[in-house]
N, C-alpha and C. Protein backbone atom coordinates (compact mmCIF):
# COMPACT_ATOMS: atom_id res chain seq x y z
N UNK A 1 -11.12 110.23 -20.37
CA UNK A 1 -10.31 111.19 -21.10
C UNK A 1 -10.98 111.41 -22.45
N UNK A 2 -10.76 112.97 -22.98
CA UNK A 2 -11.45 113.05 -24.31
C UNK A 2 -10.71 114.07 -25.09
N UNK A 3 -11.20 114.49 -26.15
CA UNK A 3 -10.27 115.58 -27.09
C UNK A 3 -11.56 116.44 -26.99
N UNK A 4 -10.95 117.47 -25.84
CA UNK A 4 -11.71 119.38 -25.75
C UNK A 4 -12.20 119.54 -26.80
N UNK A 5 -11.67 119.96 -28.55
CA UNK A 5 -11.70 120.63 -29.13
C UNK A 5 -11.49 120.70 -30.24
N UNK A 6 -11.63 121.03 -31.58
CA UNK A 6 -11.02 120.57 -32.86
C UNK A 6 -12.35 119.70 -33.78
N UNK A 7 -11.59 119.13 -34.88
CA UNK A 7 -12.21 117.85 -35.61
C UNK A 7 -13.08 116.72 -34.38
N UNK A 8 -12.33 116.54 -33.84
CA UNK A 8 -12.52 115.46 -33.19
C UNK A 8 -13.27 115.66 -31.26
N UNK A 9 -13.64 116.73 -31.63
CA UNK A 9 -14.33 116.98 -30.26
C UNK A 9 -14.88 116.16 -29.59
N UNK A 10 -15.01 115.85 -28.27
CA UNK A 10 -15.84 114.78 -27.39
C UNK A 10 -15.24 113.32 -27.60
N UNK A 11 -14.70 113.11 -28.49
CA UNK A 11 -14.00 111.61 -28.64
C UNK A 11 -13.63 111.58 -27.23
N UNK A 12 -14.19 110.61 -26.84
CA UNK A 12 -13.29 109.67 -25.87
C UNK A 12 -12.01 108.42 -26.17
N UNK A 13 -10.94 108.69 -25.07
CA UNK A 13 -10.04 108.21 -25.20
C UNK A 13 -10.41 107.34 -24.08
N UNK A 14 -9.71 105.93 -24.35
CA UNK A 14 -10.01 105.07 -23.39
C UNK A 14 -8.59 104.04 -23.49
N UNK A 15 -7.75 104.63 -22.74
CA UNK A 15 -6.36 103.88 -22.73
C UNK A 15 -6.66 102.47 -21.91
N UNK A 16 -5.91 101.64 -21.85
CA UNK A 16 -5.96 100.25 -21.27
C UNK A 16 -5.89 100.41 -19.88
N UNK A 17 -6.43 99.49 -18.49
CA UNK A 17 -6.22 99.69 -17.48
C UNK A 17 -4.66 99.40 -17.11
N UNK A 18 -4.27 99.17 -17.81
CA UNK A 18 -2.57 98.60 -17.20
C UNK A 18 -1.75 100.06 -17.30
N UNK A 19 -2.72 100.83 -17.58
CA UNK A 19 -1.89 102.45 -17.90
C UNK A 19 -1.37 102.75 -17.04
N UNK A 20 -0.07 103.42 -16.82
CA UNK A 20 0.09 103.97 -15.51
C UNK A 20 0.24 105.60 -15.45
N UNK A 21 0.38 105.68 -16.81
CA UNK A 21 0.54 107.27 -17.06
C UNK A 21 -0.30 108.08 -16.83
N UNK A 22 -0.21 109.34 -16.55
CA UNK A 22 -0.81 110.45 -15.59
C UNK A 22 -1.34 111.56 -17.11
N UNK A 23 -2.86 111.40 -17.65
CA UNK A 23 -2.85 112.10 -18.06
C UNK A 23 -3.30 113.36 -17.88
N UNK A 24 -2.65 114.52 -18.68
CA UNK A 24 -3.35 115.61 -18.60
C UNK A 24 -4.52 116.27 -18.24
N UNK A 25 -5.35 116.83 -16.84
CA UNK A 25 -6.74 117.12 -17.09
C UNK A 25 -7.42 117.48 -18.04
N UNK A 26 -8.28 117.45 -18.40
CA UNK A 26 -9.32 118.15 -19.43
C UNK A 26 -9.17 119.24 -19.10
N UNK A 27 -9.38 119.86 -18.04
CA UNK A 27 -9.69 121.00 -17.81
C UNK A 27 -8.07 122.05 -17.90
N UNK A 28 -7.47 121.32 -17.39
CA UNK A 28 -6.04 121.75 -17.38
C UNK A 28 -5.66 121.89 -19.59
N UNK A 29 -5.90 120.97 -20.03
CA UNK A 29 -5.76 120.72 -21.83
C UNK A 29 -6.41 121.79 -22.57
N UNK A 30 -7.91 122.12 -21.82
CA UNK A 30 -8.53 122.63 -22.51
C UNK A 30 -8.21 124.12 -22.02
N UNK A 31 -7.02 124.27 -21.18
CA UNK A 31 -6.84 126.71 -20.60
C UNK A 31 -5.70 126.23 -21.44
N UNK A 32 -5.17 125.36 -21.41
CA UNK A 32 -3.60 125.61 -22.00
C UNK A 32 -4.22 125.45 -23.52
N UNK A 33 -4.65 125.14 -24.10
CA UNK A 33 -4.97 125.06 -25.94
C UNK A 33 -5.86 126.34 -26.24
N UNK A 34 -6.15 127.07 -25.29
CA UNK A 34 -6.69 128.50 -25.10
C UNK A 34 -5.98 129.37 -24.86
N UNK A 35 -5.20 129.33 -24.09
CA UNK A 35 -3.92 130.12 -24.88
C UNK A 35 -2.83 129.59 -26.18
N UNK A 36 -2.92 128.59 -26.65
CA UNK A 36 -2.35 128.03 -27.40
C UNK A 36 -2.86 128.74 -29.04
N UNK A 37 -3.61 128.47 -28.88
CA UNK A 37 -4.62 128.74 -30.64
C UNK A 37 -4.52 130.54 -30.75
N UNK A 38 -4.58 131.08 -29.30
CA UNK A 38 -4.14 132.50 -29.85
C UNK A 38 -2.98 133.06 -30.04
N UNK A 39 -1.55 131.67 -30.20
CA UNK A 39 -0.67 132.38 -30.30
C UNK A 39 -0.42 131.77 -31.63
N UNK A 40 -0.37 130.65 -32.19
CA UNK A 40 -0.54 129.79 -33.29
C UNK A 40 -1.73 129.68 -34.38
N UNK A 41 -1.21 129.85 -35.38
CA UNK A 41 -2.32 129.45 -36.31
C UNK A 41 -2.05 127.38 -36.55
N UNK A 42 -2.78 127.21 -35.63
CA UNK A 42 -2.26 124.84 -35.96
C UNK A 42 -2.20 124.98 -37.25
N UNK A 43 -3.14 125.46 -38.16
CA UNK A 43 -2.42 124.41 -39.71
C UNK A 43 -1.65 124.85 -40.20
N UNK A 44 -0.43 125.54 -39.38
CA UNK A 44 0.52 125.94 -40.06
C UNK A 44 1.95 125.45 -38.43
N UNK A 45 1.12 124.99 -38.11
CA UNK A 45 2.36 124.69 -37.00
C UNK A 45 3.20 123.21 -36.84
N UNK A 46 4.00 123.06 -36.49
CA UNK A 46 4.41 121.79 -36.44
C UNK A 46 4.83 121.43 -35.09
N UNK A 47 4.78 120.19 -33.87
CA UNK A 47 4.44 120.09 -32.99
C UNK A 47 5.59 118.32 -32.39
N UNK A 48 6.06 118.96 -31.51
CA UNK A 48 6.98 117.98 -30.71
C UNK A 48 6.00 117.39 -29.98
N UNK A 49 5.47 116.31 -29.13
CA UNK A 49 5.39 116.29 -27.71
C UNK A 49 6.18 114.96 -27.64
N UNK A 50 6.88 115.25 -26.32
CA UNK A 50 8.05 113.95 -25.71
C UNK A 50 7.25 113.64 -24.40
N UNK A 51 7.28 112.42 -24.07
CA UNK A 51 6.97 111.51 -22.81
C UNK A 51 5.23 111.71 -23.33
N UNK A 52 4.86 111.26 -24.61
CA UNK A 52 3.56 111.29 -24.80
C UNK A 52 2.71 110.37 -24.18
N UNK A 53 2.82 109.39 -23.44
CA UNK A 53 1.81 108.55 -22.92
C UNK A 53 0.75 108.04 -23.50
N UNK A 54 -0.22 108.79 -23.22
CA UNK A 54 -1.62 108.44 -23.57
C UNK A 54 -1.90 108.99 -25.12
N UNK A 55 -1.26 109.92 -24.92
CA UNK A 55 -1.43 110.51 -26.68
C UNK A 55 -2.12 111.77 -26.45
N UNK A 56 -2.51 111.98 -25.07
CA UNK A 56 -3.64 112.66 -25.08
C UNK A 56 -3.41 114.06 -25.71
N UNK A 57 -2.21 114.89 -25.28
CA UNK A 57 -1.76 115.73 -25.99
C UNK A 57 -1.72 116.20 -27.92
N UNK A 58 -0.61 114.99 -27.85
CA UNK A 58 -1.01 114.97 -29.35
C UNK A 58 -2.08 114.82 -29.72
N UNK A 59 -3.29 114.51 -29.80
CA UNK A 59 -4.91 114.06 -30.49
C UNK A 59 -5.09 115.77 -29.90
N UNK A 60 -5.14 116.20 -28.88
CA UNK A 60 -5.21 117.39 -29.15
C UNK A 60 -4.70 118.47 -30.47
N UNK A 61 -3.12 118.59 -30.46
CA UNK A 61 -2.96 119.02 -31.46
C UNK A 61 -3.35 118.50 -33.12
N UNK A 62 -3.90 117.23 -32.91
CA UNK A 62 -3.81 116.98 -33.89
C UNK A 62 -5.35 116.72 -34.49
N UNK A 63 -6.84 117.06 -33.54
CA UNK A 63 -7.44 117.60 -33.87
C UNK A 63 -7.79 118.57 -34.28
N UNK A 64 -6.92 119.38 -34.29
CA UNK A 64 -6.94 121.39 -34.28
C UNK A 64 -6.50 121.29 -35.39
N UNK A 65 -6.11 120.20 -36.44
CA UNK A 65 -5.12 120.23 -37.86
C UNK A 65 -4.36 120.95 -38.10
N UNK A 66 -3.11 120.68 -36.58
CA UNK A 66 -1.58 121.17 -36.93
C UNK A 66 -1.09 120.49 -38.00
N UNK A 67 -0.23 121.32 -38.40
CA UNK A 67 0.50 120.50 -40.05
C UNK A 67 1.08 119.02 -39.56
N UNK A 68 1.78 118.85 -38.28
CA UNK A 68 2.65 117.84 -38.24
C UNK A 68 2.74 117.63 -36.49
N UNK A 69 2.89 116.17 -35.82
CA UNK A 69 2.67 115.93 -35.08
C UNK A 69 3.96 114.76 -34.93
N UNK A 70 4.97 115.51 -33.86
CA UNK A 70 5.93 114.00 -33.85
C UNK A 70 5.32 113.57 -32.32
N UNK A 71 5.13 112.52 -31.88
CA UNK A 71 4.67 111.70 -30.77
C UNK A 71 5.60 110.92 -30.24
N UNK A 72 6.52 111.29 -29.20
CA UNK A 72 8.14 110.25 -28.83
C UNK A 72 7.35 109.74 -27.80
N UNK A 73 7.52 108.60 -27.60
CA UNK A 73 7.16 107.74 -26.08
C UNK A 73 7.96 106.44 -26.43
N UNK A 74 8.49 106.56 -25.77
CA UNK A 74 9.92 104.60 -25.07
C UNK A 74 8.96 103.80 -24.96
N UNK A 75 7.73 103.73 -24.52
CA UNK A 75 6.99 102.46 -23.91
C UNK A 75 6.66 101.96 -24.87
N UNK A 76 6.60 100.89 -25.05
CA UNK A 76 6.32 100.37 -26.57
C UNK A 76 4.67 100.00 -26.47
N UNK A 77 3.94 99.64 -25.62
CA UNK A 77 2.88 99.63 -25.42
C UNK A 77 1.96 100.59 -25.45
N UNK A 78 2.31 101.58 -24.71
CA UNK A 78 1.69 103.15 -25.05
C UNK A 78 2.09 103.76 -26.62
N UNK A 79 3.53 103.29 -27.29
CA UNK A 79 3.62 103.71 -28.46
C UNK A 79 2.64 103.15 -29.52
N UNK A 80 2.22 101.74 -29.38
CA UNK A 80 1.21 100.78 -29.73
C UNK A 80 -0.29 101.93 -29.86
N UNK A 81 -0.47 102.14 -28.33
CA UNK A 81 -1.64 102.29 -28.21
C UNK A 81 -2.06 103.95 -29.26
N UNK A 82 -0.83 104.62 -28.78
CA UNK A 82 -1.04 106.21 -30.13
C UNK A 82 -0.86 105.62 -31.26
N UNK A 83 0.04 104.98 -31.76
CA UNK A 83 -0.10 104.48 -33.20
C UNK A 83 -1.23 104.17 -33.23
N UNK A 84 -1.73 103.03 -32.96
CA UNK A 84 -3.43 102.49 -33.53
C UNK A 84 -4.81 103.87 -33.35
N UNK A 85 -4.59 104.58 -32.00
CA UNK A 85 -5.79 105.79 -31.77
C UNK A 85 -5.37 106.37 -33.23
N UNK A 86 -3.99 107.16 -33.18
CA UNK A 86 -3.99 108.20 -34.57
C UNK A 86 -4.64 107.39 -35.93
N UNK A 87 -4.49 106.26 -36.01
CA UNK A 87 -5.57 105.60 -37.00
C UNK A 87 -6.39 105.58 -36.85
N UNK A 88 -6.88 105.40 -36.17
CA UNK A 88 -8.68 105.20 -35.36
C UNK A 88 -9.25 106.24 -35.99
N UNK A 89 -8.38 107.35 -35.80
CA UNK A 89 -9.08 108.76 -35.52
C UNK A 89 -8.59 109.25 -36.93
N UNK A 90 -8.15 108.55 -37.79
CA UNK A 90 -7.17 109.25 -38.99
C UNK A 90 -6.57 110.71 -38.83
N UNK A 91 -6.09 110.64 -38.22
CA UNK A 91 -5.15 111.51 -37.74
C UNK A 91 -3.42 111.20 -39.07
N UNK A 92 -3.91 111.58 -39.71
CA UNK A 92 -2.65 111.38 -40.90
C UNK A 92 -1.41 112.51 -40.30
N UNK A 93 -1.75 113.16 -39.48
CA UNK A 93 -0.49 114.85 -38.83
C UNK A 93 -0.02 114.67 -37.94
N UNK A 94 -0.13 112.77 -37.50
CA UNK A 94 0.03 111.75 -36.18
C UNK A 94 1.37 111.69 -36.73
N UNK A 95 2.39 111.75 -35.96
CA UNK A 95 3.39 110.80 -36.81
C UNK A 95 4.21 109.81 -34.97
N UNK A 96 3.91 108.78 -34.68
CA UNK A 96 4.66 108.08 -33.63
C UNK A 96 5.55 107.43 -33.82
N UNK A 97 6.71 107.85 -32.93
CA UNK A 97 8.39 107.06 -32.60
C UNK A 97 8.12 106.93 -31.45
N UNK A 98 8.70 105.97 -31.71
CA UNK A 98 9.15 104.88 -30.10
C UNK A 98 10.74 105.07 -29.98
N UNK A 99 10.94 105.85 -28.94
CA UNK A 99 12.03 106.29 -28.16
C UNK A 99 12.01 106.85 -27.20
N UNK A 100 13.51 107.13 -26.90
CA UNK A 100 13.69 107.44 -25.55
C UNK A 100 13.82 109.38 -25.55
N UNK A 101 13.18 109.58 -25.36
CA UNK A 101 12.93 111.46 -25.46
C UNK A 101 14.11 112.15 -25.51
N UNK A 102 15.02 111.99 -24.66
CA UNK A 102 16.32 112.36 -24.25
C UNK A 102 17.53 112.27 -25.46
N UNK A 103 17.57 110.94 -26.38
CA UNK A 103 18.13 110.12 -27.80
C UNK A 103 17.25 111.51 -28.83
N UNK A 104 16.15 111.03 -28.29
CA UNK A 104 15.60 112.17 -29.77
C UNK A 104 16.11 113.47 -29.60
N UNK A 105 15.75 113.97 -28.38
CA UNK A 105 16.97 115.84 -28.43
C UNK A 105 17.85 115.70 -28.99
N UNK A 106 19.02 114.79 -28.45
CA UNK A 106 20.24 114.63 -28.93
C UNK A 106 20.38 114.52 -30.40
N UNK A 107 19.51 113.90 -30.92
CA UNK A 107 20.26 113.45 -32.66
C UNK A 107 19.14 114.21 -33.76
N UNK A 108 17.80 114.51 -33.37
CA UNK A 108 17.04 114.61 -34.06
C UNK A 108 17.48 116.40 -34.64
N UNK A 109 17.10 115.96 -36.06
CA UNK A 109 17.82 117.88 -36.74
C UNK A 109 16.35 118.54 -37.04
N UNK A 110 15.17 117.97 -36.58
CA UNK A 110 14.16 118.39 -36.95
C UNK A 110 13.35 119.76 -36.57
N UNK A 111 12.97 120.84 -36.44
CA UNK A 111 12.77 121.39 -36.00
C UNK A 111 11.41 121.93 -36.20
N UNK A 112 10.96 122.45 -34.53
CA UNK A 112 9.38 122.27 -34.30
C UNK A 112 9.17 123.58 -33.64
N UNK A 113 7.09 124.31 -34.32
CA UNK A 113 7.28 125.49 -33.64
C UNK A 113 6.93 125.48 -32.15
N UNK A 114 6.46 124.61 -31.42
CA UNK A 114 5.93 123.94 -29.99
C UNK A 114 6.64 122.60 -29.67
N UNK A 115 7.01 122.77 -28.46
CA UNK A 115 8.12 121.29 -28.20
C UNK A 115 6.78 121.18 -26.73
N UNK A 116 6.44 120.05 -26.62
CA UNK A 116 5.41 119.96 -25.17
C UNK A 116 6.11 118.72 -24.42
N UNK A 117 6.43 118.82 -23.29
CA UNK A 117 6.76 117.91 -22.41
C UNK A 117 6.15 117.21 -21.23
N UNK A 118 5.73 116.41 -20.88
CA UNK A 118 4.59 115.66 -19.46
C UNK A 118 5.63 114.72 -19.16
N UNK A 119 6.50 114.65 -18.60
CA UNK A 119 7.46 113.65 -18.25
C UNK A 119 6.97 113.21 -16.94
N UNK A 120 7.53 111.98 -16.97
CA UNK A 120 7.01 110.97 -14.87
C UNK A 120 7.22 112.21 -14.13
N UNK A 121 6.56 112.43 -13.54
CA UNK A 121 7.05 113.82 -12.20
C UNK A 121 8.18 113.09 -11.49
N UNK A 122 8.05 111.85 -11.73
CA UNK A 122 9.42 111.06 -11.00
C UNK A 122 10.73 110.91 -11.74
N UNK A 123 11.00 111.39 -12.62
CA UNK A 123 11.71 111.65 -13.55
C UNK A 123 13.21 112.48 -12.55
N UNK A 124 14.07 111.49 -12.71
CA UNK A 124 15.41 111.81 -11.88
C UNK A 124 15.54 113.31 -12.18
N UNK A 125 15.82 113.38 -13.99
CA UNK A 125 16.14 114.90 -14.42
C UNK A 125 15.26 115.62 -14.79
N UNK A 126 14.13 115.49 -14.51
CA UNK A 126 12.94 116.49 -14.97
C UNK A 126 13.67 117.71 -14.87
N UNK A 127 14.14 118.17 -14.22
CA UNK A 127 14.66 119.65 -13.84
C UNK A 127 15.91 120.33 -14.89
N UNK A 128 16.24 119.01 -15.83
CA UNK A 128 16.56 119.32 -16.59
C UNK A 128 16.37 119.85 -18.16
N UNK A 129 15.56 119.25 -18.31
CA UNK A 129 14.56 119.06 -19.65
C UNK A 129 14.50 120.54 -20.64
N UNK A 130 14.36 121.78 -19.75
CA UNK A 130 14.69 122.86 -20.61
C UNK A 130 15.76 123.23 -20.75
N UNK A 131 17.03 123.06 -20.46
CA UNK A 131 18.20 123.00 -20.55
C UNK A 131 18.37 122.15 -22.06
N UNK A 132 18.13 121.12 -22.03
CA UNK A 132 18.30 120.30 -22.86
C UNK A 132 17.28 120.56 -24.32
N UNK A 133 16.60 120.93 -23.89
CA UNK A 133 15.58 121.66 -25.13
C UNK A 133 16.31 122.34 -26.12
N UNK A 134 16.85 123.38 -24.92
CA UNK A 134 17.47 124.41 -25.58
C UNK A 134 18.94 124.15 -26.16
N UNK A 135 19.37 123.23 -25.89
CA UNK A 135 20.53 122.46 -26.14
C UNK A 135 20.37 122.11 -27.63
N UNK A 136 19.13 121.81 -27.85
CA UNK A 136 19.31 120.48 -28.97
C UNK A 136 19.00 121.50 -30.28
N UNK A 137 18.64 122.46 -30.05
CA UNK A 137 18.41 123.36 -31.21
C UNK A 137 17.07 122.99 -31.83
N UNK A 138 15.91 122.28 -31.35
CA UNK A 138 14.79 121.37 -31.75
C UNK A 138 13.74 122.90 -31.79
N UNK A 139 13.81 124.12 -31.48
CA UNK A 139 12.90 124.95 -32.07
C UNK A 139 13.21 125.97 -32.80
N UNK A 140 12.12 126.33 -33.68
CA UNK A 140 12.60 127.44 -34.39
C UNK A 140 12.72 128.93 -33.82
N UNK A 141 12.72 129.68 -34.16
CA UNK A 141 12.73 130.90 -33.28
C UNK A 141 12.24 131.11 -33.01
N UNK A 142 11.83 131.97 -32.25
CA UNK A 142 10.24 132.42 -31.47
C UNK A 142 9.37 131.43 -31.16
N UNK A 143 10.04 129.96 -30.67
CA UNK A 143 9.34 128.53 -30.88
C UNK A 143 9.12 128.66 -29.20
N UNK A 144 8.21 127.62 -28.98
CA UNK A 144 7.70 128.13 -27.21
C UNK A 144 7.70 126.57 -27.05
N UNK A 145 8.41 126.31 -25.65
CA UNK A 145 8.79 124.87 -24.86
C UNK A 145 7.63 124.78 -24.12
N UNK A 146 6.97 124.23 -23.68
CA UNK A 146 5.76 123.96 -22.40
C UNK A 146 6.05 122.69 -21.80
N UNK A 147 6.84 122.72 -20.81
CA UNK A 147 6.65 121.15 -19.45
C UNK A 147 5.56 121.60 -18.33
N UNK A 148 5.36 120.48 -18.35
CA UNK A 148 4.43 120.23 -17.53
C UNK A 148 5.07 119.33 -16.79
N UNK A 149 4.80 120.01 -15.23
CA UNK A 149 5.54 119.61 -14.28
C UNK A 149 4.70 119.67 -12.70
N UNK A 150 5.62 118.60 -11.77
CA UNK A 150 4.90 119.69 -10.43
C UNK A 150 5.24 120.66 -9.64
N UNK A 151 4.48 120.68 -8.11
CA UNK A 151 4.60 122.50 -7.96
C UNK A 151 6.34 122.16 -7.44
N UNK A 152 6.97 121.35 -6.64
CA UNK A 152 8.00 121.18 -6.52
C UNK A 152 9.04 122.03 -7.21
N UNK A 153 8.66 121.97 -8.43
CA UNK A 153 9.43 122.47 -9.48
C UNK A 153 9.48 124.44 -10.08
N UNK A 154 10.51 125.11 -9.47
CA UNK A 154 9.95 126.61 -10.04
C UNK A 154 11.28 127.11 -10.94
N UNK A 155 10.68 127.06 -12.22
CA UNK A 155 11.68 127.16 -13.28
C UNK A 155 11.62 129.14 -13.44
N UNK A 156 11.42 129.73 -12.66
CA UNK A 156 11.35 131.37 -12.67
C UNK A 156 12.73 131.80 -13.30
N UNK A 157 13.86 131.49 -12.44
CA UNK A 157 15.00 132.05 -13.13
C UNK A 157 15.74 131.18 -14.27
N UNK A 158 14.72 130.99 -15.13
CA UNK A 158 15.71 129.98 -16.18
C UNK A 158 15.75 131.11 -17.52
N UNK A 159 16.88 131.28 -18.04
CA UNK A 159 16.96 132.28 -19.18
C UNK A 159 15.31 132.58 -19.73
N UNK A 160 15.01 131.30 -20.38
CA UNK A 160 14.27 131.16 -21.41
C UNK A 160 12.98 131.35 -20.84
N UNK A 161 12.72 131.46 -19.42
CA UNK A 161 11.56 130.76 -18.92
C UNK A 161 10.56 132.27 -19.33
N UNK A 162 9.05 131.95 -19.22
CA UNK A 162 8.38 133.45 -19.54
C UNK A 162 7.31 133.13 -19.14
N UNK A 163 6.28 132.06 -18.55
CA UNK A 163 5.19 132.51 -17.84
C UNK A 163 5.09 130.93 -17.01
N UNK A 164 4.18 130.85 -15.47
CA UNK A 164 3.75 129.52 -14.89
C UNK A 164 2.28 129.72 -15.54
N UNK A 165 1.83 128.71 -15.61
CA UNK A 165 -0.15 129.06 -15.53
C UNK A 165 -0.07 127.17 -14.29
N UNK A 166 -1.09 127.64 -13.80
CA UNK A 166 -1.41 126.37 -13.17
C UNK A 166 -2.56 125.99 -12.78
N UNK A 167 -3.02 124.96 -13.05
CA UNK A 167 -4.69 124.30 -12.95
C UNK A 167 -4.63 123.33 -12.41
N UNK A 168 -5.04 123.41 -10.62
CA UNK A 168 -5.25 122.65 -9.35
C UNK A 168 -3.48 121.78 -9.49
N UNK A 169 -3.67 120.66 -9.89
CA UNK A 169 -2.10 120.49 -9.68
C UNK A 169 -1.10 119.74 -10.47
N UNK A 170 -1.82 120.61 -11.99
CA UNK A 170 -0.96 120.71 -13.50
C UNK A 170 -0.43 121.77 -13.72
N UNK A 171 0.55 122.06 -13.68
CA UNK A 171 1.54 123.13 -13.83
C UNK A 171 2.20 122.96 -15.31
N UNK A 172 2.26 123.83 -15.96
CA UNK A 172 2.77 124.53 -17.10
C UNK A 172 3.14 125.78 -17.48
N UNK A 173 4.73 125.12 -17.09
CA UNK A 173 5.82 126.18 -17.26
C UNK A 173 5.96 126.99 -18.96
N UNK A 174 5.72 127.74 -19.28
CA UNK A 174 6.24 128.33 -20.59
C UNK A 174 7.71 128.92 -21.00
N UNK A 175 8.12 128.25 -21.73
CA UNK A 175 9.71 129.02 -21.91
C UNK A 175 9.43 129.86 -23.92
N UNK A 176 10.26 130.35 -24.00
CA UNK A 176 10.56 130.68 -25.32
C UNK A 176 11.89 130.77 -25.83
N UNK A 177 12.15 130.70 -27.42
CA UNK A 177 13.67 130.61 -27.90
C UNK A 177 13.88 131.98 -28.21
């Protein structure tokens, strides 16, 4: 695993073998941050991702020097492992909580212009997650949700929903507020 693009190009990421988390392709990171950068200016954006895992996401955004980077992951081991990389990498626009993704919608008043989601594909309520997005009031207007999900999953008739893109068998749903 590595960071496409940004400050920190070609870094390799090298999570622990006890990982079990599913990260993002490269190739899949690097069409979606290609459409990403032409809709966003990063150093002016501020940036959710929930069920972060590996981090891999965030070190993305947070090579591109988005203003602000919240990083939610429950596992305390994977929260370990992004805390110490965003140092590694001084990533100061890192910011990691250890929680449960679901607690943070609910209470958090913070609001972000990109909310990104990679939840377990085994995830009981995955199918819920934009519902609940949109619930929590967590974007600003014209703020854009992205889960990443599998093909199982076809979020077409959801109010909010506005484009699939899919790369071999990473799917990323786009919604907007």
């Amino acid at each position: 695993m590595r960071i496409v693009s940004g400050t920190h190009k070609g870094r390799v990421i090298r999570p622990p073998k006890f990982f079990k988390a599913r990260p993002t392709t490269d190739m899949a990171k690097e069409s979606l941050f290609n459409i990403l950068q032409n809709r966003f200016d990063f150093s002016e954006t501020e940036v959710l991702d929930l069920f972060s895992g590996t981090g891999s996401i965030s070190y993305e955004f947070a090579s591109r020097s988005c203003k602000r980077i919240d990083s939610v992951e429950k596992d305390f081991r994977y929260y370990s492992f992004i805390r110490d990389t965003a140092k590694q990498f001084g990533f100061d626009n890192l910011n990691c909580i250890k929680g449960d993704c679901f607690k943070f919608l609910k209470h958090s008043s913070e609001k972000f212009d990109i909310v990104f989601a990679d939840p377990p594909y085994e995830l009981e309520n995955l199918g819920d997650l934009p519902d609940l997005v949109f619930q929590s009031e967590i974007l600003i207007d014209e703020g854009l949700f992205i889960l990443e999900h599998p093909d199982k999953y076809n979020f077409s008739k959801h109010p909010n929903f506005s484009e699939l893109r899919k790369y071999s068998r990473v799917n990323f749903s786009f919604f907007v507020f």
